[in-house]
Each structure stands twice: as structure tokens, then as C-alpha cells.
C-alpha atoms as a PDB file:
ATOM      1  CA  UNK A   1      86.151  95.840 101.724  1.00  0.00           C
ATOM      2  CA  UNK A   2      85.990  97.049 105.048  1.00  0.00           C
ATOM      3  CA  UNK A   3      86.603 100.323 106.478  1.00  0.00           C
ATOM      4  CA  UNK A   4      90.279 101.315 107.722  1.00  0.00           C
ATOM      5  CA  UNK A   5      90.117 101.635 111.493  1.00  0.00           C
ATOM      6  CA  UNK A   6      89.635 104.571 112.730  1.00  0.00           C
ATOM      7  CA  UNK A   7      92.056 105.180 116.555  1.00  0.00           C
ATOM      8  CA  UNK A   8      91.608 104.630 119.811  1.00  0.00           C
ATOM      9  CA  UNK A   9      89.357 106.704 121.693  1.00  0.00           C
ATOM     10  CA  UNK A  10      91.327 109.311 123.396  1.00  0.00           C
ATOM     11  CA  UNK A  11      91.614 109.607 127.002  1.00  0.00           C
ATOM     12  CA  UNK A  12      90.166 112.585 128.647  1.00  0.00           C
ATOM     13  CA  UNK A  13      91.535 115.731 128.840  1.00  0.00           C
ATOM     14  CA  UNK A  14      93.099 117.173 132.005  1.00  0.00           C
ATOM     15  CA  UNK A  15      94.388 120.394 133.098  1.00  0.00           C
ATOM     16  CA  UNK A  16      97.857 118.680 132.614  1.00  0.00           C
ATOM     17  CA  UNK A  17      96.855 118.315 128.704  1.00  0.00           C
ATOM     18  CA  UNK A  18     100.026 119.146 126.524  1.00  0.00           C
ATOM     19  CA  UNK A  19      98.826 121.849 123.775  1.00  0.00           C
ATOM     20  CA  UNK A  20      99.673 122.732 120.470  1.00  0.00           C
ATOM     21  CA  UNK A  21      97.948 123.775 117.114  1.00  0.00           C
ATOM     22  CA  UNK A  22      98.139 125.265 113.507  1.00  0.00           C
ATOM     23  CA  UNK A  23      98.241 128.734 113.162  1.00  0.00           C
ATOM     24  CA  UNK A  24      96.727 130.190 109.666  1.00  0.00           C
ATOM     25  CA  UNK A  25      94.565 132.244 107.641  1.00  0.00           C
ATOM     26  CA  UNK A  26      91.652 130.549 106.765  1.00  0.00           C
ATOM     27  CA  UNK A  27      92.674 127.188 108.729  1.00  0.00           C
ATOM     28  CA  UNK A  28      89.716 125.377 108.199  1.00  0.00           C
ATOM     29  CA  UNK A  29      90.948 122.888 105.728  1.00  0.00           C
ATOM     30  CA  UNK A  30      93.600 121.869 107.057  1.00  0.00           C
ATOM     31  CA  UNK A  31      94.223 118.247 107.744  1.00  0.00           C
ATOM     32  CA  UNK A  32      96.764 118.665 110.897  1.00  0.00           C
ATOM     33  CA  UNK A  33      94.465 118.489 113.739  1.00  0.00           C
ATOM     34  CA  UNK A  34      92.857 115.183 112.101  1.00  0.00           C
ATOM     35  CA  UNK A  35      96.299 113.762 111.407  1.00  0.00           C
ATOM     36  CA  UNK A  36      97.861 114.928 115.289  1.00  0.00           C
ATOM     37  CA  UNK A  37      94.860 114.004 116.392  1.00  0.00           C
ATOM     38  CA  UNK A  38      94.885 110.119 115.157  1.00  0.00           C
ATOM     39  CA  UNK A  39      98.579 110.212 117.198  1.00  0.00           C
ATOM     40  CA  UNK A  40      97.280 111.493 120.228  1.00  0.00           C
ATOM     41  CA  UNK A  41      94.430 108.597 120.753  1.00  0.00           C
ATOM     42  CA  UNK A  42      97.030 105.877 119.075  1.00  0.00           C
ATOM     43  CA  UNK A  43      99.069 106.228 122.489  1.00  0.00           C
ATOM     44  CA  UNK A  44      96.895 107.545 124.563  1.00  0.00           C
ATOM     45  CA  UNK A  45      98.168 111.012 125.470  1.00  0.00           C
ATOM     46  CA  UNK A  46      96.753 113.662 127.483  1.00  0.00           C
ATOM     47  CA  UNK A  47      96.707 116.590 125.156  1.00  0.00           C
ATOM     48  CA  UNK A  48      94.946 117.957 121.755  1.00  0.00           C
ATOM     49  CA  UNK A  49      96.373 119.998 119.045  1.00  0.00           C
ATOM     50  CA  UNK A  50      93.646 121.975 117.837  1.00  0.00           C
ATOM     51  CA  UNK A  51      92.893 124.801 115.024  1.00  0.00           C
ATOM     52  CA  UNK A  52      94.166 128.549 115.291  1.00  0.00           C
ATOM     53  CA  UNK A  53      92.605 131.007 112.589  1.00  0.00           C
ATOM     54  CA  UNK A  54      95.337 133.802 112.865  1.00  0.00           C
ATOM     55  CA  UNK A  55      94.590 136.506 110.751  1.00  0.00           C
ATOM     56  CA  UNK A  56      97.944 138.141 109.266  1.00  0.00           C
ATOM     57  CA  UNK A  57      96.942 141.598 111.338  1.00  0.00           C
ATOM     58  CA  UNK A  58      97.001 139.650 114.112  1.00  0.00           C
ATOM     59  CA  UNK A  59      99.962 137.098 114.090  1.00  0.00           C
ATOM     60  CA  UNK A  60     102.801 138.624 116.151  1.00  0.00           C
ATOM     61  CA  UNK A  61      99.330 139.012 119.259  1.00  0.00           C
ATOM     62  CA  UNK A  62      98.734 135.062 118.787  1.00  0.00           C
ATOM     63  CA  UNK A  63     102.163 134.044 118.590  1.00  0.00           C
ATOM     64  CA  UNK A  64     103.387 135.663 121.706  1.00  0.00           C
ATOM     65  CA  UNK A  65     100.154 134.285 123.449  1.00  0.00           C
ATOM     66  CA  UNK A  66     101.363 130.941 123.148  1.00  0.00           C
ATOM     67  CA  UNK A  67     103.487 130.789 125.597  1.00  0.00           C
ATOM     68  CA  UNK A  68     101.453 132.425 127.836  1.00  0.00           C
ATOM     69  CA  UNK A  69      98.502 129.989 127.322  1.00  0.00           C
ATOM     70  CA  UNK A  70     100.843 127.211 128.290  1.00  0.00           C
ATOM     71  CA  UNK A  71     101.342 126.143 124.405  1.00  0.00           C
ATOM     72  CA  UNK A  72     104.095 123.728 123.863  1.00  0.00           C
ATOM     73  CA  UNK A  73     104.223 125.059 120.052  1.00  0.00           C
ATOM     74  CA  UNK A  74     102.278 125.005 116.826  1.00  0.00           C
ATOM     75  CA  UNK A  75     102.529 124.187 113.114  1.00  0.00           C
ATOM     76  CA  UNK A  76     102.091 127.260 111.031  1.00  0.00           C
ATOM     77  CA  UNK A  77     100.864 127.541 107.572  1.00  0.00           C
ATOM     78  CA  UNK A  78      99.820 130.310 105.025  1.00  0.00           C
ATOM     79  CA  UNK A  79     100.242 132.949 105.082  1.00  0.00           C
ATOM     80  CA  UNK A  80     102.372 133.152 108.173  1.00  0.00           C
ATOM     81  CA  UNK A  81     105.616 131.099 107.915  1.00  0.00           C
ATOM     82  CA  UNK A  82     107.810 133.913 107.164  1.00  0.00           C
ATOM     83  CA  UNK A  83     106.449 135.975 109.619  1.00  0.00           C
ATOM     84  CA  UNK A  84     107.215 132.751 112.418  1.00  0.00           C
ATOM     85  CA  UNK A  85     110.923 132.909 111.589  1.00  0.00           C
ATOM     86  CA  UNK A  86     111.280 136.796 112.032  1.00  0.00           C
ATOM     87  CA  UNK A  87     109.418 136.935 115.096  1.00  0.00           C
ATOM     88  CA  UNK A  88     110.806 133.857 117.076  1.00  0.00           C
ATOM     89  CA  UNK A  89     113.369 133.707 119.481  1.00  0.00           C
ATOM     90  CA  UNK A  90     115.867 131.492 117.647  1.00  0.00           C
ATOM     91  CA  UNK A  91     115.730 129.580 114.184  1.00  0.00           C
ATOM     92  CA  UNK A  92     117.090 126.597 113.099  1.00  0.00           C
ATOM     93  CA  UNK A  93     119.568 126.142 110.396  1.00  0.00           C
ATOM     94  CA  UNK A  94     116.842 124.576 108.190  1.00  0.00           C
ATOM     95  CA  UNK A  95     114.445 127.573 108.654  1.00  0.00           C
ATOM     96  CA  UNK A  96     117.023 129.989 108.633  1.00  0.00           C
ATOM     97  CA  UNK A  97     118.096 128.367 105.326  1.00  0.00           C
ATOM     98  CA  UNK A  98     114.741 128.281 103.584  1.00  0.00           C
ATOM     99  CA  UNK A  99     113.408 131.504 104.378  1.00  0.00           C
ATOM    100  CA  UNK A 100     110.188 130.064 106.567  1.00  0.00           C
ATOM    101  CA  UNK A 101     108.771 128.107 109.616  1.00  0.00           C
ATOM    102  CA  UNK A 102     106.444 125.544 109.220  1.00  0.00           C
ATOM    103  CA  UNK A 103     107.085 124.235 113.306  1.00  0.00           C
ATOM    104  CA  UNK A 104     107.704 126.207 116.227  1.00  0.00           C
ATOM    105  CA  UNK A 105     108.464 124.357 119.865  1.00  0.00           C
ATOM    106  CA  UNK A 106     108.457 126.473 123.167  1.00  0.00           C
ATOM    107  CA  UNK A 107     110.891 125.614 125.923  1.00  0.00           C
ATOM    108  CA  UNK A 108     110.504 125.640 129.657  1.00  0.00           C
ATOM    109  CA  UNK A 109     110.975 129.241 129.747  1.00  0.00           C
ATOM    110  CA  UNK A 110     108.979 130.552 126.979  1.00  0.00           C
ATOM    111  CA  UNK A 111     110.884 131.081 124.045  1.00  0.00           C
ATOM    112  CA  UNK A 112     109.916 130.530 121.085  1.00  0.00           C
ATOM    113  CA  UNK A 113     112.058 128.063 118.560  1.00  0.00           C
ATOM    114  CA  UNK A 114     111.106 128.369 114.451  1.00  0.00           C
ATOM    115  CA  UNK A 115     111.724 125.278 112.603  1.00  0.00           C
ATOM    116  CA  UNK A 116     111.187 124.097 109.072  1.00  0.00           C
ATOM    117  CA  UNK A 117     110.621 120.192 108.574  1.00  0.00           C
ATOM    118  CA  UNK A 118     108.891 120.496 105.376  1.00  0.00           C
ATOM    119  CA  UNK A 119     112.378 119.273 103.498  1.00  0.00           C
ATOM    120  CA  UNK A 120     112.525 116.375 105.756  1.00  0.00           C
ATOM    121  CA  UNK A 121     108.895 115.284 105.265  1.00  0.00           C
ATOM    122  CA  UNK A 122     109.986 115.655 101.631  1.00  0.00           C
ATOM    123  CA  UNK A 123     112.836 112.906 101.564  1.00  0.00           C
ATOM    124  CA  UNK A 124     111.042 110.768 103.954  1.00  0.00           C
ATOM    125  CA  UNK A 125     108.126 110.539 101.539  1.00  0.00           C
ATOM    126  CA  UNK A 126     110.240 109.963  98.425  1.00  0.00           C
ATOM    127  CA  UNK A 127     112.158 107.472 100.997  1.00  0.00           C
ATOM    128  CA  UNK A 128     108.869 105.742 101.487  1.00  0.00           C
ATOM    129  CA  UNK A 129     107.200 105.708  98.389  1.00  0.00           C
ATOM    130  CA  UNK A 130     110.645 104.717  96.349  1.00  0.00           C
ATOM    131  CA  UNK A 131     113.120 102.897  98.565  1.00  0.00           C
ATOM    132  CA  UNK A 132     115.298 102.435  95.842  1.00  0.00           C
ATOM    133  CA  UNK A 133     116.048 106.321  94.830  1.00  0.00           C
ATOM    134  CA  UNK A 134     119.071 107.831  95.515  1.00  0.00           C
ATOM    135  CA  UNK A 135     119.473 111.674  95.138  1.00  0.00           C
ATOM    136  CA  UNK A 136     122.634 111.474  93.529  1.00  0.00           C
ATOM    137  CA  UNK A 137     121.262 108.411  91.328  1.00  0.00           C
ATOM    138  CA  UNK A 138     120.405 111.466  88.820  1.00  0.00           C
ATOM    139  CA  UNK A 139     119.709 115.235  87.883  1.00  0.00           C
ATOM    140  CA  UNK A 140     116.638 115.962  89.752  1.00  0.00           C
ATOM    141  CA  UNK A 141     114.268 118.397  87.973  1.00  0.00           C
ATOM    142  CA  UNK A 142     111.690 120.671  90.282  1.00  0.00           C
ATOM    143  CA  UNK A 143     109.013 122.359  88.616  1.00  0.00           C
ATOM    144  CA  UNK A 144     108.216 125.682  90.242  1.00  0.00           C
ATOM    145  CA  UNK A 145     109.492 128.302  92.114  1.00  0.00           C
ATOM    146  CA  UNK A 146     107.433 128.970  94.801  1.00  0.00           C
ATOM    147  CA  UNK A 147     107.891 128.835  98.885  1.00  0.00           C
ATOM    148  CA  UNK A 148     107.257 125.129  99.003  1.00  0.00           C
ATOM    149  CA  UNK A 149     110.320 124.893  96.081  1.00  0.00           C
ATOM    150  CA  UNK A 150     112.623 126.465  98.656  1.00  0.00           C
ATOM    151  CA  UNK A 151     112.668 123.727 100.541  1.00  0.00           C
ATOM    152  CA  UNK A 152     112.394 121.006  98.377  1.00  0.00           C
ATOM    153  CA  UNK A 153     115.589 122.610  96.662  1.00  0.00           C
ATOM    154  CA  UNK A 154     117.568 122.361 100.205  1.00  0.00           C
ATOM    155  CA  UNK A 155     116.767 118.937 101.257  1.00  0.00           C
ATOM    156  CA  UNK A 156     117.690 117.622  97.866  1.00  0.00           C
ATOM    157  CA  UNK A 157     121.046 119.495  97.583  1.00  0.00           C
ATOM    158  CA  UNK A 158     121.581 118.249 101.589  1.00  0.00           C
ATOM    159  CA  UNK A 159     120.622 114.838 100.466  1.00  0.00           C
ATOM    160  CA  UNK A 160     123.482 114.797  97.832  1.00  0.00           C
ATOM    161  CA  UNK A 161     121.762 115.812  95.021  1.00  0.00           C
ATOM    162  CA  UNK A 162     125.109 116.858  92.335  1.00  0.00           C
ATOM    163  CA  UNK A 163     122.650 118.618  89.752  1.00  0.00           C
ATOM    164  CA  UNK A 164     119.503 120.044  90.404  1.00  0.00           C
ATOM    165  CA  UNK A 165     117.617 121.883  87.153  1.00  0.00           C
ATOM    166  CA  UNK A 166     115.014 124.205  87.762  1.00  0.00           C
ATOM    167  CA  UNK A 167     112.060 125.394  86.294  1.00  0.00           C
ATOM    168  CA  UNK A 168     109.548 128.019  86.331  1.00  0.00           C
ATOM    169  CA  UNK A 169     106.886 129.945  84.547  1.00  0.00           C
ATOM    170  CA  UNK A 170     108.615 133.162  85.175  1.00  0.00           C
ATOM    171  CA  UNK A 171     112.242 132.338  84.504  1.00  0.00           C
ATOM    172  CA  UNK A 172     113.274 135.329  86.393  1.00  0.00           C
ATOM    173  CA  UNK A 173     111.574 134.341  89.785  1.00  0.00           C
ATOM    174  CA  UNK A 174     113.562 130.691  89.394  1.00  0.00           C
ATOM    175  CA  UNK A 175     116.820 132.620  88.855  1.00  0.00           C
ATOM    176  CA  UNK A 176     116.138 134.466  92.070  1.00  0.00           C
ATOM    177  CA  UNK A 177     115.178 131.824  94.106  1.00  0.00           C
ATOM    178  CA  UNK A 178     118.741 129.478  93.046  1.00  0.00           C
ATOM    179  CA  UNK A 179     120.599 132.836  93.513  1.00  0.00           C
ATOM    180  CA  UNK A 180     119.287 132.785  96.964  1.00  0.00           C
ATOM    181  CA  UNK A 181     119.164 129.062  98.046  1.00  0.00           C
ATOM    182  CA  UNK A 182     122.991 128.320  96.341  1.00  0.00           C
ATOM    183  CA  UNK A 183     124.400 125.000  95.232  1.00  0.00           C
ATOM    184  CA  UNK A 184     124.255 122.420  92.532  1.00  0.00           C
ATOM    185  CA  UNK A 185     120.799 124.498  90.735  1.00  0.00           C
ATOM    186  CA  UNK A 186     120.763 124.991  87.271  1.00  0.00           C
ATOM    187  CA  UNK A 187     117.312 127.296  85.931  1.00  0.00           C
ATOM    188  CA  UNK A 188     116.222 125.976  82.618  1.00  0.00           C
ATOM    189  CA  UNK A 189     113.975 128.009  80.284  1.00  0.00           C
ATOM    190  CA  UNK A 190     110.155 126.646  80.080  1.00  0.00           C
ATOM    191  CA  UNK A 191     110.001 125.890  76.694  1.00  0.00           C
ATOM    192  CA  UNK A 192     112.961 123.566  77.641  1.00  0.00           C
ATOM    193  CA  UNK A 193     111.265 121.696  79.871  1.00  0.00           C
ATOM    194  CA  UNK A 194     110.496 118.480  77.958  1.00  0.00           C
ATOM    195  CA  UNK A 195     113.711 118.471  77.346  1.00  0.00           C
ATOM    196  CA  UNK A 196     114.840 118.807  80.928  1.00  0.00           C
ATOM    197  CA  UNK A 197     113.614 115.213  81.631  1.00  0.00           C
ATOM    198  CA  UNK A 198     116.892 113.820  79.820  1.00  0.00           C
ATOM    199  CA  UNK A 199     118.892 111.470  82.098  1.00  0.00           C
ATOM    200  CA  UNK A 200     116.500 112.479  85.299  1.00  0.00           C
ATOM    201  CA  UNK A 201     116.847 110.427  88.217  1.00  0.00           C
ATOM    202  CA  UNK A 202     113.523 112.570  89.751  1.00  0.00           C
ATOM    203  CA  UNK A 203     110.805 114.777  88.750  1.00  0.00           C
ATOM    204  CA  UNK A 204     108.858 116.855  90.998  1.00  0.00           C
ATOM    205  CA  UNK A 205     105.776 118.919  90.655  1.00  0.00           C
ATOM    206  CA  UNK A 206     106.331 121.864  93.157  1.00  0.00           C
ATOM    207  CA  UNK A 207     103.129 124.066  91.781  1.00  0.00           C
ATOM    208  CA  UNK A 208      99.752 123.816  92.016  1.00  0.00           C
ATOM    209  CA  UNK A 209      99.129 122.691  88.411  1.00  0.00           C
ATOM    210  CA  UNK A 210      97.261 119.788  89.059  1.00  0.00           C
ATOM    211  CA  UNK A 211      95.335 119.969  92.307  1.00  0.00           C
ATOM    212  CA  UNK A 212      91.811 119.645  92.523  1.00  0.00           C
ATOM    213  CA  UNK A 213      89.908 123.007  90.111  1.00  0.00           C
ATOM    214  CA  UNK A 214      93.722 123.933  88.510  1.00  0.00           C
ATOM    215  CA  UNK A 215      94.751 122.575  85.089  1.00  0.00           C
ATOM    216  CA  UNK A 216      96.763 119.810  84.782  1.00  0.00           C
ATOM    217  CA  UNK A 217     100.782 120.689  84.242  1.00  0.00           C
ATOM    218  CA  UNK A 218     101.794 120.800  80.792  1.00  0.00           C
ATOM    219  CA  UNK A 219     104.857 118.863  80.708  1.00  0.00           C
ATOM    220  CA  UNK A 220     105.673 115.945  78.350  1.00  0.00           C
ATOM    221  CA  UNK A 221     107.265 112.969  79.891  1.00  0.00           C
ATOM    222  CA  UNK A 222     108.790 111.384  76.490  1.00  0.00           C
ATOM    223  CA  UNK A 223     112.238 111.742  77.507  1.00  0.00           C
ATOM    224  CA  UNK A 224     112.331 110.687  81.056  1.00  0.00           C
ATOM    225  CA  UNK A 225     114.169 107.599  81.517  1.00  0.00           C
ATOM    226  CA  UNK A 226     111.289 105.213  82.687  1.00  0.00           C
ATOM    227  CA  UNK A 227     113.708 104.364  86.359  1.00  0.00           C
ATOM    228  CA  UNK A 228     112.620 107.972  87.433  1.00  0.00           C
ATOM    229  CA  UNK A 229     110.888 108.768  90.311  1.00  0.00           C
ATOM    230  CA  UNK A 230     107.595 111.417  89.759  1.00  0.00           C
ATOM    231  CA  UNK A 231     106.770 113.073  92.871  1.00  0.00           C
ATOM    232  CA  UNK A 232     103.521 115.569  93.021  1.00  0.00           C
ATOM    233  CA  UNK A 233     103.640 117.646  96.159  1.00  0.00           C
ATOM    234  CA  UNK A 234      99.532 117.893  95.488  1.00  0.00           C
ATOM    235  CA  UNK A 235      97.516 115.394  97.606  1.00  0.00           C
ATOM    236  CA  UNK A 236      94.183 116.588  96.515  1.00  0.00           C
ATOM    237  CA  UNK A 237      93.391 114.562  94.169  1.00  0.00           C
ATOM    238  CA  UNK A 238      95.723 111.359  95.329  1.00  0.00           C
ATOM    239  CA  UNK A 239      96.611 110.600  92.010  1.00  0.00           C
ATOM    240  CA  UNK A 240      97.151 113.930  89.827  1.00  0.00           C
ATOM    241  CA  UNK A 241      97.417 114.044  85.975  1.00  0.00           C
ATOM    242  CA  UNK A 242     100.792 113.783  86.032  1.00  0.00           C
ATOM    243  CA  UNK A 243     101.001 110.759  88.569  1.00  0.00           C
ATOM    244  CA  UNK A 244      98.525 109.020  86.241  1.00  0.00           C
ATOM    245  CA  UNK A 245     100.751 109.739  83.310  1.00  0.00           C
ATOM    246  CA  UNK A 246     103.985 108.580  85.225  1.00  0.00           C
ATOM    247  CA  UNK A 247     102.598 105.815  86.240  1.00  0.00           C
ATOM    248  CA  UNK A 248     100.699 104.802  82.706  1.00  0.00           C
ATOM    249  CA  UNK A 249     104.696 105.077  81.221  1.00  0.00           C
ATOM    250  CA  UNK A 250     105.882 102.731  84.151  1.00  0.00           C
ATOM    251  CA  UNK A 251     107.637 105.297  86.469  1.00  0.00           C
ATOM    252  CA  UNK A 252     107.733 104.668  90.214  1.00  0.00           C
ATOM    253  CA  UNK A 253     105.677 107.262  91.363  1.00  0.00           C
ATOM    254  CA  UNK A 254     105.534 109.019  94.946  1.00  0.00           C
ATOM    255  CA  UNK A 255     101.957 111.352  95.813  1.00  0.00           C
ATOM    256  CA  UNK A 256     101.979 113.785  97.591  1.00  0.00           C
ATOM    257  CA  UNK A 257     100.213 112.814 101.134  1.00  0.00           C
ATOM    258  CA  UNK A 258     103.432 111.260 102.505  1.00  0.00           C
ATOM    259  CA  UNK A 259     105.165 115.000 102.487  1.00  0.00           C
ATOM    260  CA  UNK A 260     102.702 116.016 104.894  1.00  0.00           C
ATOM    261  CA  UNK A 261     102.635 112.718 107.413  1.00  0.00           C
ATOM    262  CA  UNK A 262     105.947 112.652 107.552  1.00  0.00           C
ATOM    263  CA  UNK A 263     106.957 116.533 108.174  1.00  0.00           C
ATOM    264  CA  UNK A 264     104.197 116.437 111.260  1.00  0.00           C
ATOM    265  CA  UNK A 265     106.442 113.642 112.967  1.00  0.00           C
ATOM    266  CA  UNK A 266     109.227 115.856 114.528  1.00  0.00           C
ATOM    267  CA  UNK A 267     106.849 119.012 115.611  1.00  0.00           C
ATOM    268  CA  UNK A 268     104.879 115.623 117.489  1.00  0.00           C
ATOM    269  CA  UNK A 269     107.478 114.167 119.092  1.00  0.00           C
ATOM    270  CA  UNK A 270     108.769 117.917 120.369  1.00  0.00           C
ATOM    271  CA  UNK A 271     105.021 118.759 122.048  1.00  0.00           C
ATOM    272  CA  UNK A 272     104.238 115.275 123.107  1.00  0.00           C
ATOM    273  CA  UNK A 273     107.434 113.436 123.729  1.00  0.00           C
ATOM    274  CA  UNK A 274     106.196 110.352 121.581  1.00  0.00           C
ATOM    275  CA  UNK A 275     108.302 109.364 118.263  1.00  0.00           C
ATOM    276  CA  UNK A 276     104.961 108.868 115.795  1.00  0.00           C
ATOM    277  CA  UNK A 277     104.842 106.595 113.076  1.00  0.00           C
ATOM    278  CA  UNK A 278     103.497 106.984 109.341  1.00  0.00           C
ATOM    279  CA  UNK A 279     101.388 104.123 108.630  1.00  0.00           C
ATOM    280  CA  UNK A 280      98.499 102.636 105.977  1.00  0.00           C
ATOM    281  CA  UNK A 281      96.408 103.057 108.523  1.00  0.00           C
ATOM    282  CA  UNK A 282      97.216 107.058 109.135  1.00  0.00           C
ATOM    283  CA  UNK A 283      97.190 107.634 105.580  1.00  0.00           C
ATOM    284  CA  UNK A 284      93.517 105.808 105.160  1.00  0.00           C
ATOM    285  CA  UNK A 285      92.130 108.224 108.202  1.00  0.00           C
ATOM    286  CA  UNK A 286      93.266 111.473 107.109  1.00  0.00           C
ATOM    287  CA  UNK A 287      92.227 110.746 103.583  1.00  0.00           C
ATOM    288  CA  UNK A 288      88.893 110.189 104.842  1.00  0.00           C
ATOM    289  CA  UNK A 289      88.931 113.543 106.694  1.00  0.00           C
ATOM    290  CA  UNK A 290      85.224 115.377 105.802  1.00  0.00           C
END
């Protein structure tokens, strides 16, 4: 089999280039500038989006450079996404709602915009990976109740969800976090989590349990009807323990690469004026990044 093409060279950078980056503490792994990158040589733009290690001390210094360097905006990822929706000029209902910005896009005059597109990379992905789900086709059960839950927990109760049950180690943190985010959330006990899969249209993995050095989650799927979608937020490995499982029982299953493609498409198109598409291709060549 041969390899999956890698893009077009990229044209050579002027002093016209459009800018942006990803702003976090350490940076290093992150696949962004790979994945903005393959966009920027796929239609041949003058620009490059490019790695920012921000230390937390420093933050509010690099952010209010950006402008000033002639930045047209950045991703931002841990542990500074709260941090980009206090300091920016204006928010966005999304980020405003979930606490965090994952996106900020500068104007002509400077300022600074926060955004938060992790939610929609969310649904796109499950839109992808399971054309045939439908959020109010079901309860939807979330495991976890960390910052990427927030999120996840708005763009399913904006996508129609009418019951959303919620999970959580610490049962107190999951109370906290429905308290804050509102609607159709119901926090479940964990020993009740087995039994939380009853009559679920969707499961979702929201922790960590899973990824590449963490033990798998320990969650039984007996009682999930076998129509339900399994979604692991985790992309590293491809296939976790619990998409293996799902998929061994016959459930469509959605990984968790997709999430990340697909929430990088709207901070693109607001730097670099070009709608970008998620494709095999894309998928292949970030997945391959060293």
C-alpha cells in the first residue's frame, strides 16, 4: 500500500504572509501547525501558523504582542484558555458559555476576539463519523467532568440533546459543572454507570482514561443498545480500549481525531480567508506527524 500524499509544496513566504499560531505551555506536541500547515500548501497561501511556547507567567505579554507582530490570531491550548477569554477584548457566546477560548481572531484594528470551536469540532466529528445520529435520537451519556466536558455538554444540549446524564469520578465536581453549564444534565453516581448506558443514543469518553500510558476506562458496555454511537475524545492511540470494545459489540464508533480537524476549520478560514476541508487525506498526514 502506498503512502498517503503528503501536500503541495508551499509557496514562499513574503512579508505579506498572513500569521497565526498556538499558544501553550509545553507546545511541542501539538499537532496544529502540521494540520494548518497541510491547509496552507493545499491552496497555496502566503502565510504559516507556527508554534508559541507561552509560559503561564508570561501569557497576558504574548497575547497582547500579537497584534503588534501583525498576528491575525492563534489557537490556544493548556494551560491558557481561560486566561484567553478574560483577557480578550470581546468573547463569543460559545466561549462566554463554556468558560474558555480555544481560537482567538484579531481585527483590523487590533482587538482581540476569544472564541471556542471545540463544541463544533465535536458535532462535526460525530456528524462525520455517524451520519445517521441524531442528538435527540437518545440520552447521551458523557463520562467526565473536566474542561473539555464543558463543551461537549453545550454543543450537545445546542444540538437538541433532551437528556444528557453525566458522570464523574468525583460526583461533586460533575454536580458543579451541570450547575454551571444548565439544561437537560442529569449527574449519575459512578457506581451507576453501567447502568447509565440504558436506552443511550451516545456515549462519550471525555477523560483521559484510555490515551496512550493511562488505564483503560472501566465502564461495562452490556446495556448499551448496540445503535449507539461511542465517541473517545482520545486520538492517541486511534482506536482506544473502549473503541475496540464498541466496536467488537457492533456499535458505530466515532475516534477522536475528527474533534480536532474539524474545530481548526473556522480559526482557518478567519486568518486565511479559505473555507478548509477535512479529508482522508488530512487525517492520514497528521497521523503520520513525528
Amino acid at each position: 500500500m502506498s503512502a498517503s500524499p503528503s501536500p503541495a509544496p508551499r509557496p514562499a513566504i513574503t512579508g505579506k504572509a498572513r500569521l497565526a499560531g498556538v499558544m501553550g505551555w509545553p507546545v511541542g506536541h501539538s499537532r496544529s501547525p502540521r494540520l494548518h500547515g497541510y491547509w496552507l500548501a493545499e491552496h497555496g497561501i502566503d502565510g504559516a501558523y507556527v508554534p508559541l511556547p507561552v509560559r503561564p507567567e508570561n501569557f497576558e505579554r504574548a497575547l497582547r504582542a500579537l497584534p503588534v507582530l501583525g498576528f491575525r490570531g492563534a489557537n490556544v491550548t493548556l494551560p491558557h484558555k481561560e486566561a484567553a477569554l478574560a483577557l480578550a477584548d470581546r468573547a463569543s457566546p460559545e466561549a462566554q458559555r463554556i468558560g474558555a477560548a480555544n481560537t482567538l481572531v484579531i481585527d483590523d484594528r487590533g482587538h482581540i476576539e476569544a472564541r471556542n470551536t471545540d463544541g463544533y469540532g465535536f458535532i462535526e466529528n460525530l456528524k462525520e463519523g455517524a451520519p445517521a445520529w441524531r442528538a435527540q435520537a437518545g440520552p447521551a451519556v458523557v463520562i467526565g467532568a473536566g474542561g473539555a466536558s464543558r463543551a461537549l455538554l453545550v454543543a450537545l444540549a445546542d444540538a437538541g440533546a433532551t437528556e444528557i446524564r453525566l458522570l464523574n469520578r468525583t460526583a461533586s465536581r460533575a454536580e458543579a459543572l451541570a450547575a454551571s453549564v444548565g439544561g437537560p444534565i442529569r449527574v449519575l453516581g459512578w457506581r451507576e454507570r453501567a447502568k447509565a448506558l440504558e436506552g443511550a443514543g451516545l456515549l462519550v469518553n471525555a477523560t483521559t482514561q484510555g490515551m496512550a500510558g493511562q488505564p483503560p476506562l472501566d465502564l461495562a458496555l452490556d446495556l448499551l443498545p448496540p445503535e449507539a454511537v461511542v465517541n473517545d475524545i482520545v486520538y492517541v492511540p486511534l482506536e482506544t480500549p473502549l473503541l475496540a470494545t464498541a466496536r467488537r459489540r457492533g456499535n458505530p464508533v466515532v475516534d477522536g481525531l475528527g474533534m480536532l480537524l474539524h474545530q481548526a476549520r473556522p480559526g482557518f478560514a478567519a486568518w486565511f480567508g479559505v473555507e478548509p476541508r477535512v479529508t482522508p487525506a488530512l487525517r492520514d498526514y497528521v497521523l503520520r506527524q513525528p
